[in-house]
N, C-alpha and C. Protein backbone atom coordinates (compact mmCIF):
# COMPACT_ATOMS: atom_id res chain seq x y z
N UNK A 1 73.56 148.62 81.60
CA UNK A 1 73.04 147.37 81.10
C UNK A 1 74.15 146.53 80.48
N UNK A 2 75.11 146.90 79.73
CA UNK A 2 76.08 146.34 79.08
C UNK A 2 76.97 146.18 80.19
N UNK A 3 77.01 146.61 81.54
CA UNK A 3 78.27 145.74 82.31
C UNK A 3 77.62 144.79 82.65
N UNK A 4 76.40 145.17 83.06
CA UNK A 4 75.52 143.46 83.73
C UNK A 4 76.10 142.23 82.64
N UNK A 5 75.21 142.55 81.49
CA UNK A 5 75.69 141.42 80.11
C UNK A 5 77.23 141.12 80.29
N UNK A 6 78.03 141.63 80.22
CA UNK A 6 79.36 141.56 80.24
C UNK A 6 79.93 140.60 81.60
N UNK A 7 79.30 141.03 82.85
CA UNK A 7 79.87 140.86 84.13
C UNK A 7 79.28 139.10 83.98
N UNK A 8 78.23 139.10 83.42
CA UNK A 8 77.32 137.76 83.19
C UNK A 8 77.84 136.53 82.47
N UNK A 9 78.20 137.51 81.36
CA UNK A 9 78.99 136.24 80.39
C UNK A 9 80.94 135.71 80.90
N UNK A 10 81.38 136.71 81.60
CA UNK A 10 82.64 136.34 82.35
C UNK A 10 82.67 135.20 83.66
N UNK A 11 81.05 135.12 84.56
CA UNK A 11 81.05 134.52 85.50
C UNK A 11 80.56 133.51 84.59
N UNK A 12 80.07 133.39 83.42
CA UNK A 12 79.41 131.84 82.61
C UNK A 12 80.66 131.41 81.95
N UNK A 13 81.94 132.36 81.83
CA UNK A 13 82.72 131.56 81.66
C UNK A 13 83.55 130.99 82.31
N UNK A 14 83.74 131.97 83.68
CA UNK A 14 84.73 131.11 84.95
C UNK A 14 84.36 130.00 85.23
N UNK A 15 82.72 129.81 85.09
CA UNK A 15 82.10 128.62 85.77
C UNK A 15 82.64 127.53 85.12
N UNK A 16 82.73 128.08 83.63
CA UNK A 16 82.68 126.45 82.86
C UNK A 16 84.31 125.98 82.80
N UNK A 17 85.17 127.09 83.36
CA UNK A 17 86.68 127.11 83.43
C UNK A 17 86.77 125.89 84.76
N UNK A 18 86.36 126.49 85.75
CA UNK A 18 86.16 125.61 86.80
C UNK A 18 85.64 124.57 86.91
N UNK A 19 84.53 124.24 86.20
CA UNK A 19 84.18 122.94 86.06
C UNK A 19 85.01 121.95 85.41
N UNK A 20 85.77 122.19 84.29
CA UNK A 20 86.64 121.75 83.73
C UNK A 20 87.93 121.07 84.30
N UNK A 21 88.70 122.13 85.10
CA UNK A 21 88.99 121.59 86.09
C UNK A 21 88.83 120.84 87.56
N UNK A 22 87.60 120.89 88.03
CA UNK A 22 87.51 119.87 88.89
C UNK A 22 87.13 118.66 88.52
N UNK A 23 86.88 118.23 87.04
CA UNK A 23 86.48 117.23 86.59
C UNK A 23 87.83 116.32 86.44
N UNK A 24 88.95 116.71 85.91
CA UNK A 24 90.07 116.50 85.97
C UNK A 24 90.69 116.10 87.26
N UNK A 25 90.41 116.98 88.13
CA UNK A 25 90.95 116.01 89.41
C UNK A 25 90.40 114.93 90.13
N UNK A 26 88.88 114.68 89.82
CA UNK A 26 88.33 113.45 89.87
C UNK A 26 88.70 112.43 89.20
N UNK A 27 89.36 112.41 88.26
CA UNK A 27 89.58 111.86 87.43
C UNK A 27 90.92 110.59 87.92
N UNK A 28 91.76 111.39 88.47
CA UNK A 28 92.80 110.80 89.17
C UNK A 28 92.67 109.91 90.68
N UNK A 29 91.33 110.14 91.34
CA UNK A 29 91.21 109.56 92.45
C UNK A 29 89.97 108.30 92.10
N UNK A 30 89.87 107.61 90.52
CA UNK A 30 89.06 106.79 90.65
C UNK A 30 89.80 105.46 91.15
N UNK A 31 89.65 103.99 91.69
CA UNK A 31 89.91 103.41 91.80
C UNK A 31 90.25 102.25 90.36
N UNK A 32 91.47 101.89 90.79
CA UNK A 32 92.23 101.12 89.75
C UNK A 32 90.79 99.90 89.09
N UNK A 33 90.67 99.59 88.14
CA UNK A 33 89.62 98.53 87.44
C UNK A 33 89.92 97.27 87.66
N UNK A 34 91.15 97.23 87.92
CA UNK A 34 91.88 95.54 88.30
C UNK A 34 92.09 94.96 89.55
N UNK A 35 91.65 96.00 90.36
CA UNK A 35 92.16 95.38 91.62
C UNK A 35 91.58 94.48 92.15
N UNK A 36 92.31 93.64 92.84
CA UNK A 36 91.31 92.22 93.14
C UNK A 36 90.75 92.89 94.38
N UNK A 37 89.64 92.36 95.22
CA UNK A 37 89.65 92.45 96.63
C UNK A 37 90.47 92.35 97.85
N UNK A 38 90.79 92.84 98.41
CA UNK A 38 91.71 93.45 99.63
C UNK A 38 90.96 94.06 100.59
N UNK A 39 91.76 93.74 102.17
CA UNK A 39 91.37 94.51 103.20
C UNK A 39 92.20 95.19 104.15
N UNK A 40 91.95 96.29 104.39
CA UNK A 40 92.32 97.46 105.07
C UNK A 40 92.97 96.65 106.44
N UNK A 41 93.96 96.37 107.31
CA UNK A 41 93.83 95.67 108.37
C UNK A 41 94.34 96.52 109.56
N UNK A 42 95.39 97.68 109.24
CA UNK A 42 95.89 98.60 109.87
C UNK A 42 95.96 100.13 109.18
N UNK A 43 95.57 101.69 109.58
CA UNK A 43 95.97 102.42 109.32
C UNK A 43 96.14 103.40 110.02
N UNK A 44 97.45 104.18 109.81
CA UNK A 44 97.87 105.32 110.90
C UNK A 44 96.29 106.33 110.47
N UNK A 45 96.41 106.91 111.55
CA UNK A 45 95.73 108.62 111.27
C UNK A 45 96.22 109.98 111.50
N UNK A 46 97.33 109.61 112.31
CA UNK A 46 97.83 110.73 112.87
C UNK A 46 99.14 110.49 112.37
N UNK A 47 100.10 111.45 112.36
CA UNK A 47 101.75 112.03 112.46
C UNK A 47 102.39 111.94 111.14
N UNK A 48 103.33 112.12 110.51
CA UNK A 48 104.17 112.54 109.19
C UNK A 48 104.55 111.47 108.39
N UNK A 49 104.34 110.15 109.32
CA UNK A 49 104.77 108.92 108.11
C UNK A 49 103.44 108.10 109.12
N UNK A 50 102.88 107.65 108.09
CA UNK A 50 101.86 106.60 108.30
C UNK A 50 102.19 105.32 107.47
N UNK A 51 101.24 104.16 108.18
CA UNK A 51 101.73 102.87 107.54
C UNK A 51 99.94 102.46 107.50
N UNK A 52 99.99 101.54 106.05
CA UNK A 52 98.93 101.28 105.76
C UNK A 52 99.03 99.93 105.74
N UNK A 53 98.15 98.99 106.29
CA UNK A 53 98.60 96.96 106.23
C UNK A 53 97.70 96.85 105.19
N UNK A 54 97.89 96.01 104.43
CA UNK A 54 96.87 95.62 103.35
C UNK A 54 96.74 94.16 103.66
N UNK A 55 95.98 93.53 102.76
CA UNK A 55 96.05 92.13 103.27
C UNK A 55 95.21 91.30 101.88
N UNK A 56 95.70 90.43 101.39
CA UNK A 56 95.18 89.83 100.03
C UNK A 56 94.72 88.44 99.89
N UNK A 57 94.09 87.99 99.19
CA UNK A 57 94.21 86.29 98.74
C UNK A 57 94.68 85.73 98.45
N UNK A 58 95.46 86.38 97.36
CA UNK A 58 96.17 86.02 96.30
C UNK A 58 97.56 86.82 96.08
N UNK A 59 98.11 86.49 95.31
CA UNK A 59 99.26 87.49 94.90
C UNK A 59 99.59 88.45 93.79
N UNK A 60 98.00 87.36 93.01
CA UNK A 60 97.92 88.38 91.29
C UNK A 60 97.42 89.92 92.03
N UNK A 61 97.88 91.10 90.76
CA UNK A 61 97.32 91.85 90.70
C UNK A 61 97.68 93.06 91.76
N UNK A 62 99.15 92.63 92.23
CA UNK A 62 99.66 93.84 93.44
C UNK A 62 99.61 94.94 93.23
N UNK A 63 100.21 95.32 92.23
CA UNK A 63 100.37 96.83 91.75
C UNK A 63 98.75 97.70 91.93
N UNK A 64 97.84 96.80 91.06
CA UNK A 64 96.59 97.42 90.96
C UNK A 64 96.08 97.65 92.58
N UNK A 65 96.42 96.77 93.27
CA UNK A 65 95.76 96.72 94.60
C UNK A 65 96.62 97.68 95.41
N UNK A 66 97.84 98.40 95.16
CA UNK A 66 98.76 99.61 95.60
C UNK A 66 98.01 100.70 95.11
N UNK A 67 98.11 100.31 93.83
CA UNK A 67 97.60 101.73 93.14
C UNK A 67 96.18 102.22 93.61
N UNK A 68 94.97 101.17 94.07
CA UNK A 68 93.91 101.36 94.19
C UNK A 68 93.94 101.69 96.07
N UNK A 69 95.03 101.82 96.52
CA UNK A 69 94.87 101.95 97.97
C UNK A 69 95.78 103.23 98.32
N UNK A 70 96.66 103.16 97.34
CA UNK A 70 97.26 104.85 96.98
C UNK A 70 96.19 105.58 97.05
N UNK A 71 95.61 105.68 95.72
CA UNK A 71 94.57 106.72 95.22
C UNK A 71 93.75 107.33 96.10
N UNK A 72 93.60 106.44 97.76
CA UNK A 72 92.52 106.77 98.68
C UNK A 72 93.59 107.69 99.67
N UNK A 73 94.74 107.54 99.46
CA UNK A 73 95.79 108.88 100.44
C UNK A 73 95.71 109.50 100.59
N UNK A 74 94.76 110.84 100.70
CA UNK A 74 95.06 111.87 100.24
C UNK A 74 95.51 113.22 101.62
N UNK A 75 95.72 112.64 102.64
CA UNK A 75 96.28 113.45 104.09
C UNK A 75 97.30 113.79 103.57
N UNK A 76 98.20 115.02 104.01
CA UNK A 76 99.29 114.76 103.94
C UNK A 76 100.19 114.69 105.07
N UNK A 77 101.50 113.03 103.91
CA UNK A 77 102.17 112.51 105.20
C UNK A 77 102.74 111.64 104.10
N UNK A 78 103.91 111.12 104.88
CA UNK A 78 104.73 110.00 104.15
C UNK A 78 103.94 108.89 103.90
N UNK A 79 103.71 107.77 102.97
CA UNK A 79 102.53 107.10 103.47
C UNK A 79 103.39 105.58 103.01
N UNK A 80 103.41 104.69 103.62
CA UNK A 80 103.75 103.07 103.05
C UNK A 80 102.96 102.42 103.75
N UNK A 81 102.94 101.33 102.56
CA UNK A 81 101.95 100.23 102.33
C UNK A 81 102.44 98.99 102.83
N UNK A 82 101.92 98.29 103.38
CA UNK A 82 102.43 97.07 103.02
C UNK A 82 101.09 96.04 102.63
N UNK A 83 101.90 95.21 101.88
CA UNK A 83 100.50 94.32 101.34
C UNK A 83 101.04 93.04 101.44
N UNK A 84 100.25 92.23 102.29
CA UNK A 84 100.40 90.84 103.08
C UNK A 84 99.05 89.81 102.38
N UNK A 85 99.79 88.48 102.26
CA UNK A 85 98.56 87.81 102.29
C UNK A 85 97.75 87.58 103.77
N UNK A 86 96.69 87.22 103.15
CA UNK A 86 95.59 86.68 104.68
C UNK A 86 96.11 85.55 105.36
N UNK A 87 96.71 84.52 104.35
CA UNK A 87 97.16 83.59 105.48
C UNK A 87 98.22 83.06 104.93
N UNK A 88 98.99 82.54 105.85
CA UNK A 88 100.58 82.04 105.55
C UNK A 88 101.24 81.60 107.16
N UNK A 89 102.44 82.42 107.36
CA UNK A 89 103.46 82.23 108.50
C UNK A 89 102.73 82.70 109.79
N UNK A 90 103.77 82.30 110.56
CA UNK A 90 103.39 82.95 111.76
C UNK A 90 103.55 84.12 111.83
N UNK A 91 104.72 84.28 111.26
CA UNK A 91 105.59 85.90 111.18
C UNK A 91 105.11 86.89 110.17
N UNK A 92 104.98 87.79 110.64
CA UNK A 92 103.89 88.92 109.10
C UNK A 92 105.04 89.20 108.14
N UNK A 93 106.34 89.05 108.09
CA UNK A 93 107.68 88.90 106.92
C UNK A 93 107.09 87.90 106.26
N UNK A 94 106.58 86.32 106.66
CA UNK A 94 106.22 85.59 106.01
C UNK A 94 105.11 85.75 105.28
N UNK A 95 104.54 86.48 105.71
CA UNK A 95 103.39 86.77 104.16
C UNK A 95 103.52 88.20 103.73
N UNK A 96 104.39 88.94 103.94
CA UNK A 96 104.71 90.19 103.01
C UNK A 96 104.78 89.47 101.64
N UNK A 97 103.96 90.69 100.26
CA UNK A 97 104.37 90.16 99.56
C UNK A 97 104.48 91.70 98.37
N UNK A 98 104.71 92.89 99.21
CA UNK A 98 105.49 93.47 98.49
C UNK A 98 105.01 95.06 99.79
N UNK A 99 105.65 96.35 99.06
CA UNK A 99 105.80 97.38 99.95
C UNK A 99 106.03 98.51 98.60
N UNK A 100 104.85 99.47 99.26
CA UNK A 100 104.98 100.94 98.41
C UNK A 100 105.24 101.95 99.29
N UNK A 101 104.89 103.31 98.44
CA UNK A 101 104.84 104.15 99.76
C UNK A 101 104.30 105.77 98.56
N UNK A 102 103.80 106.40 99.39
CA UNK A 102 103.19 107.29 98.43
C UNK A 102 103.72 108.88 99.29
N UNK A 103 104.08 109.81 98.59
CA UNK A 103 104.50 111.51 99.07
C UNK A 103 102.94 112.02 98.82
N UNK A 104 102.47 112.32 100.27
CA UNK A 104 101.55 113.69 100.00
C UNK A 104 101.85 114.86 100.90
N UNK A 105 101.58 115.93 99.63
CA UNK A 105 102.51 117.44 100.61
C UNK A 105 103.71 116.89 100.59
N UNK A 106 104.22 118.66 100.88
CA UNK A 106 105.76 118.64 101.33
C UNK A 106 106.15 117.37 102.61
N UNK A 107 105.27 117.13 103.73
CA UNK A 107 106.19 116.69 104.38
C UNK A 107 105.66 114.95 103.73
N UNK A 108 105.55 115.01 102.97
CA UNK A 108 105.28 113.48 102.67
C UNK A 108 106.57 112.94 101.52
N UNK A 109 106.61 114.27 100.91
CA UNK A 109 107.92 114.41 100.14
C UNK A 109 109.19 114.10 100.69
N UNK A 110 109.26 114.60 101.72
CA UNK A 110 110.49 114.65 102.83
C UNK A 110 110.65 113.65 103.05
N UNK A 111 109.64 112.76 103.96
CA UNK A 111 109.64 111.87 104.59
C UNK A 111 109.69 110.22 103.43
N UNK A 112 109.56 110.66 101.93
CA UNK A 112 109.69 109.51 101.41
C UNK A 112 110.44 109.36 100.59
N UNK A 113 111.02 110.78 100.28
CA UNK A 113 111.95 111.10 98.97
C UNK A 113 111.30 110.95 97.52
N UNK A 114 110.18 111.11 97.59
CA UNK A 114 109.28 111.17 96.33
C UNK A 114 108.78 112.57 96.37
N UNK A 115 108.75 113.07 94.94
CA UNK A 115 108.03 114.13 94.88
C UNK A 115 106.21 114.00 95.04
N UNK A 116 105.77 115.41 95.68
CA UNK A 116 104.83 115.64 96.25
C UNK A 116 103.39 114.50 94.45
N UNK A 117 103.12 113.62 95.50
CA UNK A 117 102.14 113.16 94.80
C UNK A 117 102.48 111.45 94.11
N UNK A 118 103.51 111.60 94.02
CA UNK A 118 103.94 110.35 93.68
C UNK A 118 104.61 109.40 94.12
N UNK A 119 104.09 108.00 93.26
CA UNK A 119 104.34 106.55 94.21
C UNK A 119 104.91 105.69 93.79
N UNK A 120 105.66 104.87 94.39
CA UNK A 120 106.37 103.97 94.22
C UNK A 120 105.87 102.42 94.85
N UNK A 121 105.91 101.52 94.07
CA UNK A 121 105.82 99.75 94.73
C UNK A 121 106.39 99.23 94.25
N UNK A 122 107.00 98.23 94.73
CA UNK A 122 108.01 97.16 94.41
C UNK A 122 107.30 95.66 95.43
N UNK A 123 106.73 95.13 93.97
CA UNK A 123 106.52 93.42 94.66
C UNK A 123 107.92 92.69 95.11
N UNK A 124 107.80 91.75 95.61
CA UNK A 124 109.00 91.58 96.40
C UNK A 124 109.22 89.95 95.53
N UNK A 125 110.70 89.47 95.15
CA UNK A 125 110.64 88.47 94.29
C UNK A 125 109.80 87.18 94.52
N UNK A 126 109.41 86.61 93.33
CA UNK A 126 108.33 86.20 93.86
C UNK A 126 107.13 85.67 94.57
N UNK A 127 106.80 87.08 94.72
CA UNK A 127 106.06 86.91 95.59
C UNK A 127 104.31 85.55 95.34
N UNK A 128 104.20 84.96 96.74
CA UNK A 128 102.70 83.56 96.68
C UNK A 128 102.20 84.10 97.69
N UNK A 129 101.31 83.67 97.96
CA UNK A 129 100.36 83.25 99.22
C UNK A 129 100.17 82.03 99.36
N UNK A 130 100.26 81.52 100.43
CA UNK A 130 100.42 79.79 100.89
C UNK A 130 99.25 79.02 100.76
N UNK A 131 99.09 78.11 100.18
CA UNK A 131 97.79 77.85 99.84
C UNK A 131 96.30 77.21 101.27
């Protein structure tokens, strides 16, 4: 009787060990609070470096709109961003208006020179969208 009790109160505590931690890793994949609206316009699915097109209105608010399109990475693979306005040039250089890139897994590490999980963006000087 006393291993049952015993065996009982160890699995009531792994549980609540575990819960603990998966709450925590939710925690990290919520989406940024600032991000303006953005749309998805290109994304790899397959192979070791993928490229993600973003595409904006505006120019406020890049980082949040990296960070909030990071957070959805989670394959692993080298991953860069680019984030363009909707309208401008003819040329898609002409409405770049900045470039990240995020390491998931080892080969995302490799392929970006960031350690496994972490990201980098750099808006590009300053950066508009054409009115």
């Amino acid at each position: 009787m006393k291993r049952t009790t015993t065996a009982a109160v160890l699995l009531a505590a792994l549980a609540t060990l575990t819960a603990c931690s998966s709450s925590d890793d939710s925690s990290d994949s919520k989406p940024a609070a600032d991000a303006p609206a953005y749309r998805i316009t290109e994304q790899d699915d397959s192979g070791n470096q993928r490229t993600v097109r973003v595409e904006v209105k505006t120019a406020d608010h890049l980082a949040e709109v990296f960070e909030d399109v990071a957070g959805k990475l989670t394959e692993e693979a080298a991953w860069f961003v680019e984030i363009n306005c909707q309208t401008g040039g003819t040329a898609k250089a002409d409405n770049r208006l900045g470039n990240g890139r995020k390491a998931v897994g080892t080969i995302g590490a490799a392929g970006t020179g960031l350690a496994d999980g972490e990201t980098e963006f750099e808006a590009l000087p300053d950066p508009k969208c054409p009115a």
